[in-house]
Protein backbone atom coordinates (compact mmCIF):
# COMPACT_ATOMS: atom_id res chain seq x y z
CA UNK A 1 91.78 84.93 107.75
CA UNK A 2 88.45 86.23 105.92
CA UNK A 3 89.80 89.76 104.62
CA UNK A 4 86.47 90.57 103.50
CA UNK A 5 84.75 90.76 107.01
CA UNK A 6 88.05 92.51 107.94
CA UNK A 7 87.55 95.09 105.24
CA UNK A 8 84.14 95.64 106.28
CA UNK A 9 84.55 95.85 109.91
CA UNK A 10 87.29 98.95 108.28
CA UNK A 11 85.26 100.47 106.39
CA UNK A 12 83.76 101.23 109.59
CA UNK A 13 86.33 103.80 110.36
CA UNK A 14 85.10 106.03 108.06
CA UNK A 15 82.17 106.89 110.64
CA UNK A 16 84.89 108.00 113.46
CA UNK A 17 83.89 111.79 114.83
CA UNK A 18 87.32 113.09 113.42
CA UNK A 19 86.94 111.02 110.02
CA UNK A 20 83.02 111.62 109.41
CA UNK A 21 83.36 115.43 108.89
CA UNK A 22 86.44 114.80 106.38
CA UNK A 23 84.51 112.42 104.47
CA UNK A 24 81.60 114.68 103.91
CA UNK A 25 83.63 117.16 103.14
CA UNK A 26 85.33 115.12 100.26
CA UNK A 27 81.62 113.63 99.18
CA UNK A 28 80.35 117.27 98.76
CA UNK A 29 82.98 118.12 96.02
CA UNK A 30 81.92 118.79 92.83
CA UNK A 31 82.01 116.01 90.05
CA UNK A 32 84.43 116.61 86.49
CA UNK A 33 87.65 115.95 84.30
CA UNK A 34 90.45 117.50 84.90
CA UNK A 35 93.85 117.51 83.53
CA UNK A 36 96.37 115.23 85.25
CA UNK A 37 100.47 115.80 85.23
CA UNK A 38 102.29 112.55 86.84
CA UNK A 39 105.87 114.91 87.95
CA UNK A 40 107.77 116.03 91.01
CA UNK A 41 104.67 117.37 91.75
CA UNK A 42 101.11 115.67 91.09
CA UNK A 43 99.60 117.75 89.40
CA UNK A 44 96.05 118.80 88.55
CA UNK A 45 94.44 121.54 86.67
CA UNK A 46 90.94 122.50 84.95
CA UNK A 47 88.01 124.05 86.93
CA UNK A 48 88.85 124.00 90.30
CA UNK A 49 85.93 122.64 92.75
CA UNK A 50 84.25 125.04 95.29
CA UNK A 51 85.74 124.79 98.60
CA UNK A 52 88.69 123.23 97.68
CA UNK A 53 91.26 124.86 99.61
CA UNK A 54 89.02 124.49 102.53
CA UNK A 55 88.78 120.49 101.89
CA UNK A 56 92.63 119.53 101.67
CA UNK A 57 93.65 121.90 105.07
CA UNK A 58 90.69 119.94 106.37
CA UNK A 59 92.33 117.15 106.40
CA UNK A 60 95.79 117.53 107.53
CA UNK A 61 98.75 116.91 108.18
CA UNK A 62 99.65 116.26 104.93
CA UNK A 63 102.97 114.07 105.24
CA UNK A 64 103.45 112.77 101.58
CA UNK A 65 103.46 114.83 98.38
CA UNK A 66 103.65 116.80 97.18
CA UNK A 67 100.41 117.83 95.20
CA UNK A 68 98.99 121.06 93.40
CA UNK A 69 95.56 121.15 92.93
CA UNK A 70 94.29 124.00 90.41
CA UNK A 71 95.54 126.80 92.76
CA UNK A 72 95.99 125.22 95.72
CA UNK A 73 99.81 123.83 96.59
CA UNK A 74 99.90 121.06 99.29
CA UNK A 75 103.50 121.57 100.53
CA UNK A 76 103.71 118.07 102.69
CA UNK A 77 106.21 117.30 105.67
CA UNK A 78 108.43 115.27 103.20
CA UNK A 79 109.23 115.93 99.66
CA UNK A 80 108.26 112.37 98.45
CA UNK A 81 109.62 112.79 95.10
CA UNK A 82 113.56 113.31 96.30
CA UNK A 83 112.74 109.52 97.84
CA UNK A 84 110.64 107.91 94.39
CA UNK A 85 113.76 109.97 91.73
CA UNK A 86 116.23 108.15 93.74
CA UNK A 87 114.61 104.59 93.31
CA UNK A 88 113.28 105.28 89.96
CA UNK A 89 115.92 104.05 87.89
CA UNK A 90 116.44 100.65 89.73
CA UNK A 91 112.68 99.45 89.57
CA UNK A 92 110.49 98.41 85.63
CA UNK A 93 106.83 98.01 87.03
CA UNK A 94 104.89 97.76 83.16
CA UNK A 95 102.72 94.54 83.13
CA UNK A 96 103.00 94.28 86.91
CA UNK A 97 101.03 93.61 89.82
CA UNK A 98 102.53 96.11 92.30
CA UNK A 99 101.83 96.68 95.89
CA UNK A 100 102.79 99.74 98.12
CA UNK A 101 102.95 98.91 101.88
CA UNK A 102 102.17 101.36 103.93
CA UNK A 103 101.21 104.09 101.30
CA UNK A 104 100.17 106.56 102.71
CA UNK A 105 98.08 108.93 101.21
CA UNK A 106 99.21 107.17 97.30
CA UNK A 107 101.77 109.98 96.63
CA UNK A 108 104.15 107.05 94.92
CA UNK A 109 101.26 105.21 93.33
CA UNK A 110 100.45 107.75 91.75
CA UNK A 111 103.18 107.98 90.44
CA UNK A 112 103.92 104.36 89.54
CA UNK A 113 101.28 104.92 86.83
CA UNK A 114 103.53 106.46 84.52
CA UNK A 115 105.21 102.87 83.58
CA UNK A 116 101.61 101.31 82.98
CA UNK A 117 101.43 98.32 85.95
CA UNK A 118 99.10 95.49 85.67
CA UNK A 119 97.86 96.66 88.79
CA UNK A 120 98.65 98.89 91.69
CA UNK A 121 97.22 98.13 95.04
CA UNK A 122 98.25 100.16 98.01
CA UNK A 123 97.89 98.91 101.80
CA UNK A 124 97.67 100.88 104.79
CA UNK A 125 95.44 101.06 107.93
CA UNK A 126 94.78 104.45 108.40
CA UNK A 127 91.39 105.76 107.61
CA UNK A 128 92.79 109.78 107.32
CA UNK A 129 95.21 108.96 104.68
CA UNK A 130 92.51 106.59 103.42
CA UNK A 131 90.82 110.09 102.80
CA UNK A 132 93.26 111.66 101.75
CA UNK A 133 93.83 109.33 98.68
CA UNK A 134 90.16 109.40 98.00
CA UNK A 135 90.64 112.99 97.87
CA UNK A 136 93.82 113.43 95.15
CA UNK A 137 91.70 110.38 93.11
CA UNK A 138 88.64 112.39 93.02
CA UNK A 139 90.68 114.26 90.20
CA UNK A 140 93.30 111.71 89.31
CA UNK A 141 90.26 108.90 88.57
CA UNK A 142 92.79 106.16 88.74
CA UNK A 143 92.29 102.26 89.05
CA UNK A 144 94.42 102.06 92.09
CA UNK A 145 92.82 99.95 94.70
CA UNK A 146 93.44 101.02 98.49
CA UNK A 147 93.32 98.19 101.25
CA UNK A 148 93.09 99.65 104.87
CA UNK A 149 95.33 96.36 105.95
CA UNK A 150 98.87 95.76 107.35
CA UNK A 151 101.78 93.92 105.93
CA UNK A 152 100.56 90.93 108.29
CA UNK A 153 98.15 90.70 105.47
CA UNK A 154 99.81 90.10 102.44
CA UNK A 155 100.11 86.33 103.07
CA UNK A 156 96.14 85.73 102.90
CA UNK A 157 95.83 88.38 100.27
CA UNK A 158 94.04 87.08 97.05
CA UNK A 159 97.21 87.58 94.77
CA UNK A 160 100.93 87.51 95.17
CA UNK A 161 102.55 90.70 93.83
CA UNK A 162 105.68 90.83 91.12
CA UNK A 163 107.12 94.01 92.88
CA UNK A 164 106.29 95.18 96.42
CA UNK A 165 107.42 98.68 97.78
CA UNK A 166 107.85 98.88 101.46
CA UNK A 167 109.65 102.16 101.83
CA UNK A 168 109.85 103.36 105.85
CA UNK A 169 107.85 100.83 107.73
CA UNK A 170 110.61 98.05 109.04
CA UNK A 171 111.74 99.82 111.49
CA UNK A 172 108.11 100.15 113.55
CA UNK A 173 107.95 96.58 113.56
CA UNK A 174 108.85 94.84 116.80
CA UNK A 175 109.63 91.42 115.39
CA UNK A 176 111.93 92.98 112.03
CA UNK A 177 112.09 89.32 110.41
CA UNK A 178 108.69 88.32 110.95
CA UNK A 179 107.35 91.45 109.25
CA UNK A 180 110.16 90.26 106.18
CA UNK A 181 108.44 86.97 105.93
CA UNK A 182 105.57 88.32 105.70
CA UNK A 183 106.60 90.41 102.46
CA UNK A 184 108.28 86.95 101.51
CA UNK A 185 104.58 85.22 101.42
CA UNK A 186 103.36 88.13 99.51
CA UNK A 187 105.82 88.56 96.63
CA UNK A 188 105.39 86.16 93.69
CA UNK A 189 108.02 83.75 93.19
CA UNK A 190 110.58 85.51 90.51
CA UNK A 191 109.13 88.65 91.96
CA UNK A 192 110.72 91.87 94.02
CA UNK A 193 110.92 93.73 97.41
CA UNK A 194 112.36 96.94 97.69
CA UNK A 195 112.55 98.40 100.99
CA UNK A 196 113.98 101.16 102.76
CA UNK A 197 114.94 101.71 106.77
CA UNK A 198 116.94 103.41 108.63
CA UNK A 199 120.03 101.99 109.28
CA UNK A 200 123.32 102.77 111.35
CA UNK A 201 127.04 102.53 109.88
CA UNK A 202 129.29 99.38 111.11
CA UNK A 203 130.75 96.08 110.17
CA UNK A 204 129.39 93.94 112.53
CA UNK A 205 125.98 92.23 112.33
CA UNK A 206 124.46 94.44 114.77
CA UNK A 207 121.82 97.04 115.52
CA UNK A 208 121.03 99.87 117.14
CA UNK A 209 117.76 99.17 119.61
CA UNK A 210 116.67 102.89 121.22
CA UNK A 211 115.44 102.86 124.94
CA UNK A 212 112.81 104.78 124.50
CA UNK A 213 112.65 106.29 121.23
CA UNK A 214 114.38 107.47 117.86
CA UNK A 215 114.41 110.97 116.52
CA UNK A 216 111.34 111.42 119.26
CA UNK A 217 109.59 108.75 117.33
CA UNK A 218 109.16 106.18 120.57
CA UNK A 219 108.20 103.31 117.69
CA UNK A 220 111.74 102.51 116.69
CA UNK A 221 112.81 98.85 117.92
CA UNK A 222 115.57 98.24 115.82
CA UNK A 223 118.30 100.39 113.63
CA UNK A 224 120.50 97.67 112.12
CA UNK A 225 123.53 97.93 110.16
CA UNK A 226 123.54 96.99 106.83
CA UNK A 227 124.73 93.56 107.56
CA UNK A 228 122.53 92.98 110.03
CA UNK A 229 119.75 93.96 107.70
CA UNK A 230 121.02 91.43 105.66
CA UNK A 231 120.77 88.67 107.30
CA UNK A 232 116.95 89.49 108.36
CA UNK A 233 116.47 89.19 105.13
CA UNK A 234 118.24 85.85 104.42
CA UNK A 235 116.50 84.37 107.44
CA UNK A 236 112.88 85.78 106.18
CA UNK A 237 114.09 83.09 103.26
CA UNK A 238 115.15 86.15 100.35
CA UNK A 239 117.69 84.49 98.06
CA UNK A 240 119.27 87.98 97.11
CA UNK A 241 119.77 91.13 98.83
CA UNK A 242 120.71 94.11 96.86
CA UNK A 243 122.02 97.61 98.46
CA UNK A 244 120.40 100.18 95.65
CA UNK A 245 121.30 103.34 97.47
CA UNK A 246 121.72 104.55 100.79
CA UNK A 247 121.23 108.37 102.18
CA UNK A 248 120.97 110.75 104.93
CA UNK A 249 117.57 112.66 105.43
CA UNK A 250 117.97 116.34 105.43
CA UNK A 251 115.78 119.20 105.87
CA UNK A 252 115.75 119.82 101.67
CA UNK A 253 113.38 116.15 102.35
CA UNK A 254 111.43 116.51 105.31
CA UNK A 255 110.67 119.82 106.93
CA UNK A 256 107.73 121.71 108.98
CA UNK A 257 105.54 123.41 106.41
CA UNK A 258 101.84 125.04 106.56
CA UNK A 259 100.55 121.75 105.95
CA UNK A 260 101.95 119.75 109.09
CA UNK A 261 100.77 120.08 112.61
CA UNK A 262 103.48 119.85 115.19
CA UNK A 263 107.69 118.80 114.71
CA UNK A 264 109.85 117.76 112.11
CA UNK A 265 113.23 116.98 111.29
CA UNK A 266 114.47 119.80 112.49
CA UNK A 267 112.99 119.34 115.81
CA UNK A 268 114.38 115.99 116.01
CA UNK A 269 118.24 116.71 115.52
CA UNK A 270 120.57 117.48 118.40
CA UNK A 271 120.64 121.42 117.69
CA UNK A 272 124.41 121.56 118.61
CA UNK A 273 125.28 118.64 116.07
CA UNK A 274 123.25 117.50 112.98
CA UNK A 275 124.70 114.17 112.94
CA UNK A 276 123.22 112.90 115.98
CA UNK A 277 119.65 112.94 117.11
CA UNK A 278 117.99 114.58 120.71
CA UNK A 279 118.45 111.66 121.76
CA UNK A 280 122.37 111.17 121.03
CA UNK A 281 121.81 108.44 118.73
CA UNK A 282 123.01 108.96 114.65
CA UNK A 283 120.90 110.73 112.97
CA UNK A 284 119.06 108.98 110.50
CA UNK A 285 120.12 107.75 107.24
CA UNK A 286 118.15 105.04 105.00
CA UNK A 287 119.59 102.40 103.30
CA UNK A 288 117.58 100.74 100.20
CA UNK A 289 117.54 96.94 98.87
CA UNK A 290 116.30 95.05 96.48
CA UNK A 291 115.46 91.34 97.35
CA UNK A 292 114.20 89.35 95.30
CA UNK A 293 112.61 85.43 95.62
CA UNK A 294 113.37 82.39 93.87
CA UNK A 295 111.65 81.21 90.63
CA UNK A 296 110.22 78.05 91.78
C-alpha cells in the first residue's frame, strides 16, 4: 500500500463544503507565542487571537478535552483527563516512538508530551478533528505528526511504534481480532498496546453482540467479557495481556455541554435504571490492558 498517494488523496478532505469554511477560519488566525500549561486542562494563555471564540464554536462538537484558550473554555462531551489520570501511572513513554489510534482531536498527545517521547504520531481519519488539532497546535506549536489513516494502516506504516494507545475504538470494529493484529504488526517487538473497550461482566469466554445498536451507538459489534477479550488478544499473537484498570462511565466523564450538538450519556441510559442502557443491555463500563509483544 503507497500511504503517500493515500495521504494525498486525504488531504483532499480539507476542500469538503463543511471542512473548507473551518479551515479558513483556522488559516485567518493571527500568528504568536503563547504560554502553554500541559494539566487537566490544556492550557493556553498570552494575547488571545481575534475571533477566537468564534473559531473553536465553529468547529464543533468538541468531544475530547478539555482545553482553555486565553478566555475561552472548551467544555468537551467527555472529560478526557479522568480517562489519561487513570492510565497515567501504568505507561513511561520518554525516548519513545508513540502512536495514538484514533486520536481524535490530540487531547492525550498533548498531553503525552510531558514525559518527552521520541515521537508522537497520532492516526485518525477524520478531517474535522483533523482541524481541530490544527487548531489547539496553532498555540501549542508541537512536533506531533497527525496521519488521517486507520488502524488498518499501521502494518505498512514507515516505523513500528514502542507504545501504541488505542483507547475506545475496538469495539467499532466488525472483525475485533483482525483490527488486534493489525496493532500487533504495528508495535515494535519488546514494545506495548494499551487499549480500552467496553466490556460486559462474566466468566465465560463470551460477548455481548447488540442487534442493532449499543447505548444508541448502532456501531457496536461486539462487548466481550474480559476473558473473551483475552483471548482476541492471544489469537492476534500478544504474548501478555495485562488488566490495568477497569471502570464504569458516568456522567462526572461524559456529559452534554455547550460544546456538543445532540445526546450524551445521559440520553443513552435507561432513565428508570442507570445500570442498563435504552436498549436493556449493561451499561457501559471499560476495561483497560496492557499487551505487550515478544522481543525477537
Amino acid at each position: 500500500m503507497n500511504l503517500d498517494v493515500l495521504r494525498q488523496e486525504r488531504q483532499k478532505w480539507m476542500n469538503w463544503k463543511n471542512i473548507a469554511p473551518l479551515r479558513e477560519a483556522l488559516n485567518s488566525l493571527e500568528d504568536g507565542f503563547w504560554e502553554v500549561e500541559l494539566g487537566d486542562v490544556v492550557k493556553i494563555s498570552g494575547k488571545a487571537p481575534k475571533n477566537l471564540y468564534e473559531v473553536a464554536k465553529l468547529m464543533m462538537p468538541w468531544r475530547k478535552g478539555p482545553f482553555e484558550l486565553f478566555e475561552t473554555f472548551i467544555d468537551s462531551e467527555w472529560r478526557s483527563n479522568i480517562k489519561y489520570n487513570l492510565l497515567r501511572k501504568h505507561f513511561n513513554l520518554k525516548d519513545k516512538r508513540v502512536a495514538d489510534i484514533g486520536c481524535n482531536n490530540g487531547y492525550y498527545l498533548f498531553r503525552m508530551q510531558e514525559d518527552k517521547p521520541k515521537a508522537l504520531v497520532g492516526f485518525d481519519p477524520s478531517a474535522l478533528y483533523k482541524t481541530q488539532f490544527d487548531f489547539i497546535n496553532h498555540f501549542v506549536k508541537s512536533d506531533i505528526v497527525y496521519e488521517l489513516l486507520g488502524v488498518e494502516h499501521l502494518e505498512f506504516y514507515e516505523d513500528k511504534f514502542d507504545t501504541i494507545f488505542c483507547l475506545g475504538v475496538l469495539y467499532h470494529r466488525s472483525d475485533p481480532v483482525a483490527m488486534l493484529k493489525s496493532l500487533y504488526k504495528g508495535v515494535d517487538f519488546g514494545g506495548e498496546v494499551i487499549l480500552d473497550t467496553f466490556y460486559i461482566d462474566g466468566d465465560d469466554e463470551m460477548c455481548l453482540c447488540p442487534e442493532s445498536s449499543y447505548s444508541k451507538i448502532p456501531n457496536i459489534y461486539f462487548v466481550p467479557t474480559i476473558k473473551a477479550l483475552r483471548n482476541w488478544c492471544k489469537r492476534a499473537g500478544f504474548d501478555s495481556f495485562e488488566v490495568l484498570e477497569t471502570s464504569v462511565t458516568d456522567s462526572n466523564e461524559q456529559r452534554k455541554t455547550p460544546w456538543i450538538e445532540g445526546q450524551s450519556l445521559e440520553d443513552f441510559l435507561d432513565k428508570n435504571d442507570k445500570s442498563k442502557t435504552v436498549e436493556g443491555y449493561p451499561a457501559p463500563a471499560r476495561v483497560y490492558v496492557k499487551l505487550t509483544k515478544g522481543i525477537k
